[in-house]
C-alpha atoms as a PDB file:
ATOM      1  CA  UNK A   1     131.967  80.153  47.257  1.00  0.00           C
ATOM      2  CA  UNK A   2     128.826  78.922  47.926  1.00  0.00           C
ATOM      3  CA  UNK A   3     124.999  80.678  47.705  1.00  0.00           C
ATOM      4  CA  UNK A   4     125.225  81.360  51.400  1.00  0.00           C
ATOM      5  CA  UNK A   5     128.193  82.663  51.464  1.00  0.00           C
ATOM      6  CA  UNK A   6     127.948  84.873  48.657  1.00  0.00           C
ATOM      7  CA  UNK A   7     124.901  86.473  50.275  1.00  0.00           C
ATOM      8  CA  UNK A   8     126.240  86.900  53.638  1.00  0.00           C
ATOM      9  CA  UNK A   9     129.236  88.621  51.445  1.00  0.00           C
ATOM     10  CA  UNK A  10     126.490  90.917  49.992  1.00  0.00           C
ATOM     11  CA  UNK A  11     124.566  91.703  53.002  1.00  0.00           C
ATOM     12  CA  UNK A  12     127.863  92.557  54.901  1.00  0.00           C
ATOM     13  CA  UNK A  13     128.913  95.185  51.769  1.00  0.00           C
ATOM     14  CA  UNK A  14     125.851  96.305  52.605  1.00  0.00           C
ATOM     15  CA  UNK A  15     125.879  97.379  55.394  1.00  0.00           C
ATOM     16  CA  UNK A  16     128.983  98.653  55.837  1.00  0.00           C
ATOM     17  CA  UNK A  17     127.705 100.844  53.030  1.00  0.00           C
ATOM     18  CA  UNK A  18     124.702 101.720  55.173  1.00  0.00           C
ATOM     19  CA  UNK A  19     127.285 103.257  57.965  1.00  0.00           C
ATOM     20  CA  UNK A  20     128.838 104.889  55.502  1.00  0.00           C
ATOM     21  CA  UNK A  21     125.268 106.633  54.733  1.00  0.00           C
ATOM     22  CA  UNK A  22     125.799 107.380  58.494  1.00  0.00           C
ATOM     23  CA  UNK A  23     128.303 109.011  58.972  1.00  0.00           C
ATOM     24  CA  UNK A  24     127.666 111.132  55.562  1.00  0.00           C
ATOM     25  CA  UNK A  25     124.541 112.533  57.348  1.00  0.00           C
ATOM     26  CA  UNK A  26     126.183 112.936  60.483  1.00  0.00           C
ATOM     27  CA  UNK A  27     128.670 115.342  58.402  1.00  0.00           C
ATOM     28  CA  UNK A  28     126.114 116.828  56.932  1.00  0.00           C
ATOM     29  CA  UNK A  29     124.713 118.173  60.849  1.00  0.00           C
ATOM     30  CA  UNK A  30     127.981 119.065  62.414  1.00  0.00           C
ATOM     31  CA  UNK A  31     128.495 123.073  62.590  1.00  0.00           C
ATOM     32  CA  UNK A  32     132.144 122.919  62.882  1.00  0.00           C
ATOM     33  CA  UNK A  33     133.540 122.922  59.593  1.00  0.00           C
ATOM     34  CA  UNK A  34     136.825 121.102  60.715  1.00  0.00           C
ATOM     35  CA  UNK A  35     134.169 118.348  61.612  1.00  0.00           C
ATOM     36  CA  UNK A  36     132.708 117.960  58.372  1.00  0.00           C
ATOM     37  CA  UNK A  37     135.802 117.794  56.427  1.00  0.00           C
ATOM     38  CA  UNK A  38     137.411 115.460  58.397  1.00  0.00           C
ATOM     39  CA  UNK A  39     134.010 113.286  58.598  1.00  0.00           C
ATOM     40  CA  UNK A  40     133.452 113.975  54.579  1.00  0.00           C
ATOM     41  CA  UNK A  41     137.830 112.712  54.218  1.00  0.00           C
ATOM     42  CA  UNK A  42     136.343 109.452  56.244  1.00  0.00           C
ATOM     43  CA  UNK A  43     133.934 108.491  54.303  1.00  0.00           C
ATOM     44  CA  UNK A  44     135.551 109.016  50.774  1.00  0.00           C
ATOM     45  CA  UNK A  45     138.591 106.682  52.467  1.00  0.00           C
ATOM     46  CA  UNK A  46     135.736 103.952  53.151  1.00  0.00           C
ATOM     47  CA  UNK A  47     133.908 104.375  49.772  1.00  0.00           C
ATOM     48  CA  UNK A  48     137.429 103.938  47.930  1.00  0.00           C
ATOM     49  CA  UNK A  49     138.172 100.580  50.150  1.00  0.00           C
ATOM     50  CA  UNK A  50     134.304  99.253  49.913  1.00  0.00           C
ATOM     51  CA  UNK A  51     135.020 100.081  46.374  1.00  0.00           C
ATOM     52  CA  UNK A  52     138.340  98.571  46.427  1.00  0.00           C
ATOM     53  CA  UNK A  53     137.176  95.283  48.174  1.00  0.00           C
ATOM     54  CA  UNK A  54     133.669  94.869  45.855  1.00  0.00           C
ATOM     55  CA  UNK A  55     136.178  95.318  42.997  1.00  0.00           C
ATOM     56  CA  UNK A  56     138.019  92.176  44.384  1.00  0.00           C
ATOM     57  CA  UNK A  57     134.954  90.074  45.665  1.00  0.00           C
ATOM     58  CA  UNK A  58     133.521  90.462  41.971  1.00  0.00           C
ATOM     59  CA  UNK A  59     136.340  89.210  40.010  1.00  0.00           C
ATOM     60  CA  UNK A  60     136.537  86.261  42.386  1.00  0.00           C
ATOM     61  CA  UNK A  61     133.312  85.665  41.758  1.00  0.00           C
ATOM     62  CA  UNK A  62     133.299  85.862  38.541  1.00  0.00           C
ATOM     63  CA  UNK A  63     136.605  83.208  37.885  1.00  0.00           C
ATOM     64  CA  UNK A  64     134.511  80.843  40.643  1.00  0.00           C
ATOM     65  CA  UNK A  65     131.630  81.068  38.069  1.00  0.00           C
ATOM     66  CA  UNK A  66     133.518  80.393  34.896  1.00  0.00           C
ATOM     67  CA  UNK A  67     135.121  77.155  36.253  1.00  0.00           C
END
């Protein structure tokens, strides 16, 4: 993987982990509590698959880097 691509990699993880940010404050403002839980059980499925996925993206990087 190249420079660029590993930073457009980075900058995507990024941001996906800046809408994630999102919708954890839009949780945070909803009055229905139904909302909020089902808002706060989207974004701990996201931060286990951005977790999952930077997991992956790491050790791939790594094995690029020790060849």
């Amino acid at each position: 993987m190249n420079k660029t691509a590993e930073t457009k990699l980075e900058d995507a993880f990024g941001a996906a982990r800046s809408y994630l940010h999102a919708i954890r404050l839009a949780a945070a403002g909803m009055k229905n509590e139904r909302d909020v839980c089902a808002f706060d059980l989207l974004a701990e499925s996201v931060e286990r698959e951005l977790n999952r996925a930077q997991a992956i993206t790491d050790t791939m990087m790594e094995e690029r880097h020790a060849e």
